[in-house]
C-alpha atoms as a PDB file:
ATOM      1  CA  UNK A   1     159.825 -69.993  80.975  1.00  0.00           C
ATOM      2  CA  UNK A   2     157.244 -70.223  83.844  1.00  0.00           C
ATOM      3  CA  UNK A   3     156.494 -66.532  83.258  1.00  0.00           C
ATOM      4  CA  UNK A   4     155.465 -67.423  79.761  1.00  0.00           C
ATOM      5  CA  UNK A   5     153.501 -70.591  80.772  1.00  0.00           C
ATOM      6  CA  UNK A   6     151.575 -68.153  83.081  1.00  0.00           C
ATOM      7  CA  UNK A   7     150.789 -66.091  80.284  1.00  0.00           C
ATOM      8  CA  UNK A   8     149.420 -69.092  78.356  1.00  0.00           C
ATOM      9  CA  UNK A   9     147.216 -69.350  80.949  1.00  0.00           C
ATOM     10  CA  UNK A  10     145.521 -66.478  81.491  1.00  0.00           C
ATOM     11  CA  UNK A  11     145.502 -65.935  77.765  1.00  0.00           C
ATOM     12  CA  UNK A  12     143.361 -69.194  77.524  1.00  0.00           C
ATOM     13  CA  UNK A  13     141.210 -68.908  80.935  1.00  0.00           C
ATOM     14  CA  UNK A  14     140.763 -65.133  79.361  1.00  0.00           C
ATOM     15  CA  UNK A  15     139.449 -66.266  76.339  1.00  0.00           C
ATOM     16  CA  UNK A  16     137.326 -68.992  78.238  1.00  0.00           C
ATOM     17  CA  UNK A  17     135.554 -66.570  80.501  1.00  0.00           C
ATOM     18  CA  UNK A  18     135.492 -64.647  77.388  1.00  0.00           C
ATOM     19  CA  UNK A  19     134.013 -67.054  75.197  1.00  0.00           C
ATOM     20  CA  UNK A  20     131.029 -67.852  78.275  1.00  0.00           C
ATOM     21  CA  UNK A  21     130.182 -64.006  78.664  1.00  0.00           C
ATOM     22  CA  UNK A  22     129.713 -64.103  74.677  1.00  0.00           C
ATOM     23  CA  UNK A  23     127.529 -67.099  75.029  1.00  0.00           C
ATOM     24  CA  UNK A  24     123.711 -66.402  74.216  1.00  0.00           C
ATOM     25  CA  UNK A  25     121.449 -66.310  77.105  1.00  0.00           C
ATOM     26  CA  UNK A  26     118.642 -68.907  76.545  1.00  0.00           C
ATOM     27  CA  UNK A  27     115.082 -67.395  77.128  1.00  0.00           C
ATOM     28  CA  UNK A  28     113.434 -69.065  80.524  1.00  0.00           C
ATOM     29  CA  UNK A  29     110.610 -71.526  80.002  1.00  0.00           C
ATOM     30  CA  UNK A  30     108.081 -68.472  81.713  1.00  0.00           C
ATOM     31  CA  UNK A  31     109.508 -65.895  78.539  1.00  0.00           C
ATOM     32  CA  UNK A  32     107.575 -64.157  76.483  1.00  0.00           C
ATOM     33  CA  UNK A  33     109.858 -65.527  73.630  1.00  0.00           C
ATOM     34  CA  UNK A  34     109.029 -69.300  74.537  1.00  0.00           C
ATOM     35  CA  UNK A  35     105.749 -68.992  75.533  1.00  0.00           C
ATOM     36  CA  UNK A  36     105.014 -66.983  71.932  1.00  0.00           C
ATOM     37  CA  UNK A  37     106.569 -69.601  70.024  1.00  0.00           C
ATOM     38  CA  UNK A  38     105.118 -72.307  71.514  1.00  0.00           C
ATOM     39  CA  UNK A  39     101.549 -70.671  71.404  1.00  0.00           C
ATOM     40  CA  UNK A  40     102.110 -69.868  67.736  1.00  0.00           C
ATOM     41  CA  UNK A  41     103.230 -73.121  66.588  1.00  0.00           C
ATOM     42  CA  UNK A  42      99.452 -74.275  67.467  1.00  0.00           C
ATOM     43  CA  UNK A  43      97.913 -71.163  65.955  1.00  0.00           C
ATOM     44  CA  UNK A  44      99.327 -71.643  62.671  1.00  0.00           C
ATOM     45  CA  UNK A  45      98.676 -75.453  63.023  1.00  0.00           C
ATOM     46  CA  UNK A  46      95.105 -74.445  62.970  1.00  0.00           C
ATOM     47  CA  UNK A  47      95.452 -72.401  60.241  1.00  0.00           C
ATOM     48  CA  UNK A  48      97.423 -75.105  58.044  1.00  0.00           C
ATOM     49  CA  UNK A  49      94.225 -77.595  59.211  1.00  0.00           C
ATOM     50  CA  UNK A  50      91.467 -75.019  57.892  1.00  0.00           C
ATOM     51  CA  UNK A  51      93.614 -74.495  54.791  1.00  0.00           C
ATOM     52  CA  UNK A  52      93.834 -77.967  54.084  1.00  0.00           C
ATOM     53  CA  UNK A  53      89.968 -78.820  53.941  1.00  0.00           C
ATOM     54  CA  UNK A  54      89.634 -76.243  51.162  1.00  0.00           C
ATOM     55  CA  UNK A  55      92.277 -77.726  49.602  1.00  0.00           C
ATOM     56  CA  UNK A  56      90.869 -80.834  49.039  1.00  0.00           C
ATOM     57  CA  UNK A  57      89.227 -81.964  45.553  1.00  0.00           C
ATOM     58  CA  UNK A  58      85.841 -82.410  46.882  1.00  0.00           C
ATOM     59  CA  UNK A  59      85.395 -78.611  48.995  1.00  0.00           C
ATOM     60  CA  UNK A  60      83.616 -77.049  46.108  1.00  0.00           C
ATOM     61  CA  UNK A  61      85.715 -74.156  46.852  1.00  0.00           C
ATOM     62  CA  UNK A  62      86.159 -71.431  44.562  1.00  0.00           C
ATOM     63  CA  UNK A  63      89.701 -71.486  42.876  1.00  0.00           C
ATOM     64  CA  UNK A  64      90.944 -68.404  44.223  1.00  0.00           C
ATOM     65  CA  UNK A  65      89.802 -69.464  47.452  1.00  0.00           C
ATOM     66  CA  UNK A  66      91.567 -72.607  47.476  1.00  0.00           C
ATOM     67  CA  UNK A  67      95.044 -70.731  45.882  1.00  0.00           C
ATOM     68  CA  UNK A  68      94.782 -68.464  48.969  1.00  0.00           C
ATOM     69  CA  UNK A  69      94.609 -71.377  51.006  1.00  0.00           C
ATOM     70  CA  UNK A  70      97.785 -73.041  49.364  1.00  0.00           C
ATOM     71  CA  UNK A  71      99.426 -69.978  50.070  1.00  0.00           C
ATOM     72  CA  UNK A  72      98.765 -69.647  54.075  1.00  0.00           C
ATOM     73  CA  UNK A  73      99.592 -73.616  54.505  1.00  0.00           C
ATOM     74  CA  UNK A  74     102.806 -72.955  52.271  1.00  0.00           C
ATOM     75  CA  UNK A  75     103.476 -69.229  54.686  1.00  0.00           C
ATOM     76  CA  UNK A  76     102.989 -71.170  57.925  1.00  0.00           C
ATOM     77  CA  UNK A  77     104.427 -74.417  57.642  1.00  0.00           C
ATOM     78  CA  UNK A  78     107.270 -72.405  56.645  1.00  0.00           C
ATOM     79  CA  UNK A  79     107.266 -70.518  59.956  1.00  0.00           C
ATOM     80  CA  UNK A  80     106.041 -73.615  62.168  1.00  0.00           C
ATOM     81  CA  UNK A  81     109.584 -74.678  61.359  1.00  0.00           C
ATOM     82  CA  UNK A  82     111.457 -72.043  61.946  1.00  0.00           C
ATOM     83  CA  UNK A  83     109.849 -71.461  65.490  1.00  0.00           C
ATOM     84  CA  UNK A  84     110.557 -75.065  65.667  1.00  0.00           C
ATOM     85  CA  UNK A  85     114.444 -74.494  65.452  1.00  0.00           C
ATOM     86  CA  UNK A  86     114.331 -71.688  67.539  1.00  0.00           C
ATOM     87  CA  UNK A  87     112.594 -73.633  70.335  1.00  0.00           C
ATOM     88  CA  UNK A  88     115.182 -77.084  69.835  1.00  0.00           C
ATOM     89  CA  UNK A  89     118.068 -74.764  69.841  1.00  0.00           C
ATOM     90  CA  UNK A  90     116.908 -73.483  73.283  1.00  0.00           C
ATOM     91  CA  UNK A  91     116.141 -76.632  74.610  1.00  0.00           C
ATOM     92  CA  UNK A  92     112.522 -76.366  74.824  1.00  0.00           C
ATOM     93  CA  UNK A  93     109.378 -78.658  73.054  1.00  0.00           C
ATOM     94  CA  UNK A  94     106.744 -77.623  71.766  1.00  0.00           C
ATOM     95  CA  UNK A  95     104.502 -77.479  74.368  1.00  0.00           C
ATOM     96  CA  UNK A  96     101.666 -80.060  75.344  1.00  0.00           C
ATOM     97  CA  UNK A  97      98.263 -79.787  73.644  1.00  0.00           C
ATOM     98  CA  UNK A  98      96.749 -79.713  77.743  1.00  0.00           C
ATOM     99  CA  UNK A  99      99.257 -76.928  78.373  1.00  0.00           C
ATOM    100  CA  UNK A 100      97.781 -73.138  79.808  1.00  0.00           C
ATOM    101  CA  UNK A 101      98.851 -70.709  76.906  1.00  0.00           C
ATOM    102  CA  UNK A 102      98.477 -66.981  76.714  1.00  0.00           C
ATOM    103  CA  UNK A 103     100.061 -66.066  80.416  1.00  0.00           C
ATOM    104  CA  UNK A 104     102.800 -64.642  78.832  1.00  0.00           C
ATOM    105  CA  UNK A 105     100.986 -62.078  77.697  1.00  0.00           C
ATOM    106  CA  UNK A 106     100.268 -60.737  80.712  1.00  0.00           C
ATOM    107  CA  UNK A 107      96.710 -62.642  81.315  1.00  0.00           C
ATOM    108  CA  UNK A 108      94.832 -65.158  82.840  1.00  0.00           C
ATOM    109  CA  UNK A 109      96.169 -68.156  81.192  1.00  0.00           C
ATOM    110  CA  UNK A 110      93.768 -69.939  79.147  1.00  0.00           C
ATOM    111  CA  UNK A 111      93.567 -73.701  77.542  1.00  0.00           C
ATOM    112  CA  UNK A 112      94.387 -73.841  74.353  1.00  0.00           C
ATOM    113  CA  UNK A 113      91.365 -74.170  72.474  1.00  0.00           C
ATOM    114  CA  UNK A 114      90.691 -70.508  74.090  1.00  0.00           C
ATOM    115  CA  UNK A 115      94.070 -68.781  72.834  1.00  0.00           C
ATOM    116  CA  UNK A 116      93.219 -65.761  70.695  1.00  0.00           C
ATOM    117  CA  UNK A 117      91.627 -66.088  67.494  1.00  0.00           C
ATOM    118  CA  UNK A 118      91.250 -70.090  68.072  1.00  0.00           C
ATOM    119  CA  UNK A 119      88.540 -71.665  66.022  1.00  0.00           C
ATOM    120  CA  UNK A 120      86.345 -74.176  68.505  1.00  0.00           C
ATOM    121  CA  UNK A 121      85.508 -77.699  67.777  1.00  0.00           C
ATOM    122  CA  UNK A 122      82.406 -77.131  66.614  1.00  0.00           C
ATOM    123  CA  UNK A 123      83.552 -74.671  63.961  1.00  0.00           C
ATOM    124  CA  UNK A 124      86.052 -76.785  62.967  1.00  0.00           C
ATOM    125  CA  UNK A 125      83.734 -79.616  62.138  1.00  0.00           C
ATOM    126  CA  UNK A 126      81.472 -77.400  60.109  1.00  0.00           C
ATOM    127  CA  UNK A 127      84.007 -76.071  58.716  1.00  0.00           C
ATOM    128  CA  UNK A 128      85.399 -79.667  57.386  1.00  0.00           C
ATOM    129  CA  UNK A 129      81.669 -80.643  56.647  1.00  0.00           C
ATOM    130  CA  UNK A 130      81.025 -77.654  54.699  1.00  0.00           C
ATOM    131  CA  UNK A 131      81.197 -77.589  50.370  1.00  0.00           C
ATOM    132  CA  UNK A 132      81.212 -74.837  47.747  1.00  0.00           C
ATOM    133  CA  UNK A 133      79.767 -71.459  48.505  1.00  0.00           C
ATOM    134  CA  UNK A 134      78.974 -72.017  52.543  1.00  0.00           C
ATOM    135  CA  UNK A 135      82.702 -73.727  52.312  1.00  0.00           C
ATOM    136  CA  UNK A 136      83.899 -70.314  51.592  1.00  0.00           C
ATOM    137  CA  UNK A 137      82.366 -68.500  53.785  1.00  0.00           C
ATOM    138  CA  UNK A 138      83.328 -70.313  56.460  1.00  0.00           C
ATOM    139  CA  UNK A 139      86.513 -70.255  55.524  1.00  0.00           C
ATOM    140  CA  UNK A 140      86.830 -66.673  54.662  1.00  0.00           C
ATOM    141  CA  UNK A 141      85.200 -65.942  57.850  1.00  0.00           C
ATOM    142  CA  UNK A 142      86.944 -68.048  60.445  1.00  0.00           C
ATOM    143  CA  UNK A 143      90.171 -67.434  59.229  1.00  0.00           C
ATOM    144  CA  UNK A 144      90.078 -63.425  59.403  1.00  0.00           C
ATOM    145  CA  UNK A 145      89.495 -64.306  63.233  1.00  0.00           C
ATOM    146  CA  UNK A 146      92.129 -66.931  63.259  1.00  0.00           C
ATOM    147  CA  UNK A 147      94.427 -64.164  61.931  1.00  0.00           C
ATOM    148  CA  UNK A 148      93.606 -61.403  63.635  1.00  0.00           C
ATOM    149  CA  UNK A 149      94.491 -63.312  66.913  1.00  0.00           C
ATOM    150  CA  UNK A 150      97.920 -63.532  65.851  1.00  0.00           C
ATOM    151  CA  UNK A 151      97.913 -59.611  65.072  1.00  0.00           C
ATOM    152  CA  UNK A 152      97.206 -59.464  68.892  1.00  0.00           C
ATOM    153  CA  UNK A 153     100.146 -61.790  69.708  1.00  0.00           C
ATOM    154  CA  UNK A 154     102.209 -60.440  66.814  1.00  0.00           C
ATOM    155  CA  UNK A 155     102.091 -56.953  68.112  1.00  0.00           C
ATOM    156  CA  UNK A 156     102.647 -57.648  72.086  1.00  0.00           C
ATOM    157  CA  UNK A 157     105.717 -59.885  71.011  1.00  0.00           C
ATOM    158  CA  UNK A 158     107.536 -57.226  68.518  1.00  0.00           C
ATOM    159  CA  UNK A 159     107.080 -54.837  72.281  1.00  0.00           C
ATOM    160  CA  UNK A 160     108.313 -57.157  74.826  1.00  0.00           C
ATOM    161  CA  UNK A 161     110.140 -60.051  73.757  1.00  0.00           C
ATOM    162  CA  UNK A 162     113.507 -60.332  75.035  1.00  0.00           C
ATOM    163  CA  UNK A 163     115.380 -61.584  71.634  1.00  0.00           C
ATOM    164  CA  UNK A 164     115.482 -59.436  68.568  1.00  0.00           C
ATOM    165  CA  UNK A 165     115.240 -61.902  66.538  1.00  0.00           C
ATOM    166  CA  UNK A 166     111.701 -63.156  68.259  1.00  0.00           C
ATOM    167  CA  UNK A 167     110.456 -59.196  68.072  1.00  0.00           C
ATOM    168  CA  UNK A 168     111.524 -59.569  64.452  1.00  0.00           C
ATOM    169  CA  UNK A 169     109.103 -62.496  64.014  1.00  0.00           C
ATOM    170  CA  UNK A 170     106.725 -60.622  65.680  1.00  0.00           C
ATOM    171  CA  UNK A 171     106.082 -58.015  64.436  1.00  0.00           C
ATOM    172  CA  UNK A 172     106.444 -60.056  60.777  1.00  0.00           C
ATOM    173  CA  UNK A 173     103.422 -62.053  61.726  1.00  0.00           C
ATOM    174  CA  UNK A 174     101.592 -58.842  62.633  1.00  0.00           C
ATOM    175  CA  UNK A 175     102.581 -57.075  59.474  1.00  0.00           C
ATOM    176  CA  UNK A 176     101.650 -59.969  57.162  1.00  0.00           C
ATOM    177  CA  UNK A 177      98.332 -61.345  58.697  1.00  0.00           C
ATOM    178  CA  UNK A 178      97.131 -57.701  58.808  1.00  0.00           C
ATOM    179  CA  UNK A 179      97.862 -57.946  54.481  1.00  0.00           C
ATOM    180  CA  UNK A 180      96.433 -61.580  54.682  1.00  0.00           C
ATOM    181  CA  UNK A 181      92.987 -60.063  56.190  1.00  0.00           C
ATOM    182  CA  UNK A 182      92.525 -56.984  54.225  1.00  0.00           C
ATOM    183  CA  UNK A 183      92.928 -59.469  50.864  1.00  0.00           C
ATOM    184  CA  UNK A 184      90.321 -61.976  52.929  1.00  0.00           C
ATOM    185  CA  UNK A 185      88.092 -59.472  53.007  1.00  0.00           C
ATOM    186  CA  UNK A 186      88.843 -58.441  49.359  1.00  0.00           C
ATOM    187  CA  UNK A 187      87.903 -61.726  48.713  1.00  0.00           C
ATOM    188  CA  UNK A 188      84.796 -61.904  50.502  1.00  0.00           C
ATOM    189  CA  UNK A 189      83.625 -59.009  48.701  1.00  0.00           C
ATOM    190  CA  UNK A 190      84.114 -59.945  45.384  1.00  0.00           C
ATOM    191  CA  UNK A 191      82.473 -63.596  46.063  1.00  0.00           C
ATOM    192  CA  UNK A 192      79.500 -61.518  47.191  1.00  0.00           C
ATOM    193  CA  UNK A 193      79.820 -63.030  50.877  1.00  0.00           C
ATOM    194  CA  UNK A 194      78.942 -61.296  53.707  1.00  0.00           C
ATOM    195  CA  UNK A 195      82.275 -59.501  55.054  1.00  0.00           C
ATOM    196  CA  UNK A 196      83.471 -59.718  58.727  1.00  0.00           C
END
């Protein structure tokens, strides 16, 4: 009987040390996975914000302007909250809008409003105060910057994060905002609008 009860045991601290070996590692709060996430959850906020103001019924934008715009704030809203779970699941916020960003990609970090492919304050506001054809271009111009910040970030992510499933991401974002700026600049071309 006690021979049995001892194998009960180890059986069950076996599968406990077992079950902890099998348990994910969380990313640390200095990872290139958390620091990624965080940073691009304010990226594509920006980009959602841009989106919005030709969205609205008085921009003057032209309709296939405004459909593309529909489609980014539908794209990343969609990925805000999935780097949202990811983030909650690890334990981590979001970050603080007075936060450093950037260090984990190996640089000097920087405050946010000077993370790649950021649009300043002052473009922001023309951007909002802008209607019809010089909405547009605005648009069209700021947010081929705006995304081809996040090809930068996309492509050092999908190369040194440490989850697969945060290279994964990575290199999606890369992959899709290179499409997104190639049909920009499709778009800027057939308006007739200077293209960047």
């Amino acid at each position: 009987m006690a021979a049995v009860a001892a194998a009960v045991i180890l059986a069950t601290m076996g599968f406990a040390i077992g079950f902890k070996v099998a348990e994910p590692a969380v990313p640390s709060d200095d990872s290139v996975d958390v620091g990624f996430l965080q940073d691009m959850v304010d990226h594509h906020d920006q980009a959602v914000v841009m989106s919005a103001y030709m969205m609205r019924p008085d921009s003057g934008a032209d309709s296939t302007v405004r459909t593309t715009s529909f489609e980014i704030v539908m794209q990343q809203r969609y990925e805000i909250g999935l780097m949202h779970a990811w983030l909650r699941d690890w334990g981590y916020d979001l970050g603080e809008t007075d936060r450093l960003v950037m260090g984990w990609m190996g640089m000097e970090p920087v405050p946010l409003s000077e993370m790649h492919g950021m649009q300043s304050e002052s473009q922001m506001q023309s951007l909002e105060d802008a209607r019809g054809r010089e909405a547009d271009e605005k648009f069209l111009d700021m947010m081929i910057d705006h995304h081809q910040g996040a090809v930068d970030m996309g492509d050092f992510v999908k190369k040194h994060a440490a989850e697969e499933k945060v290279r994964s991401f990575g290199e999606r974002v890369a992959r899709i905002q290179r499409s997104e700026i190639l049909e920009l600049k499709a778009l800027q071309r057939r308006l007739g609008l200077p293209v960047s």
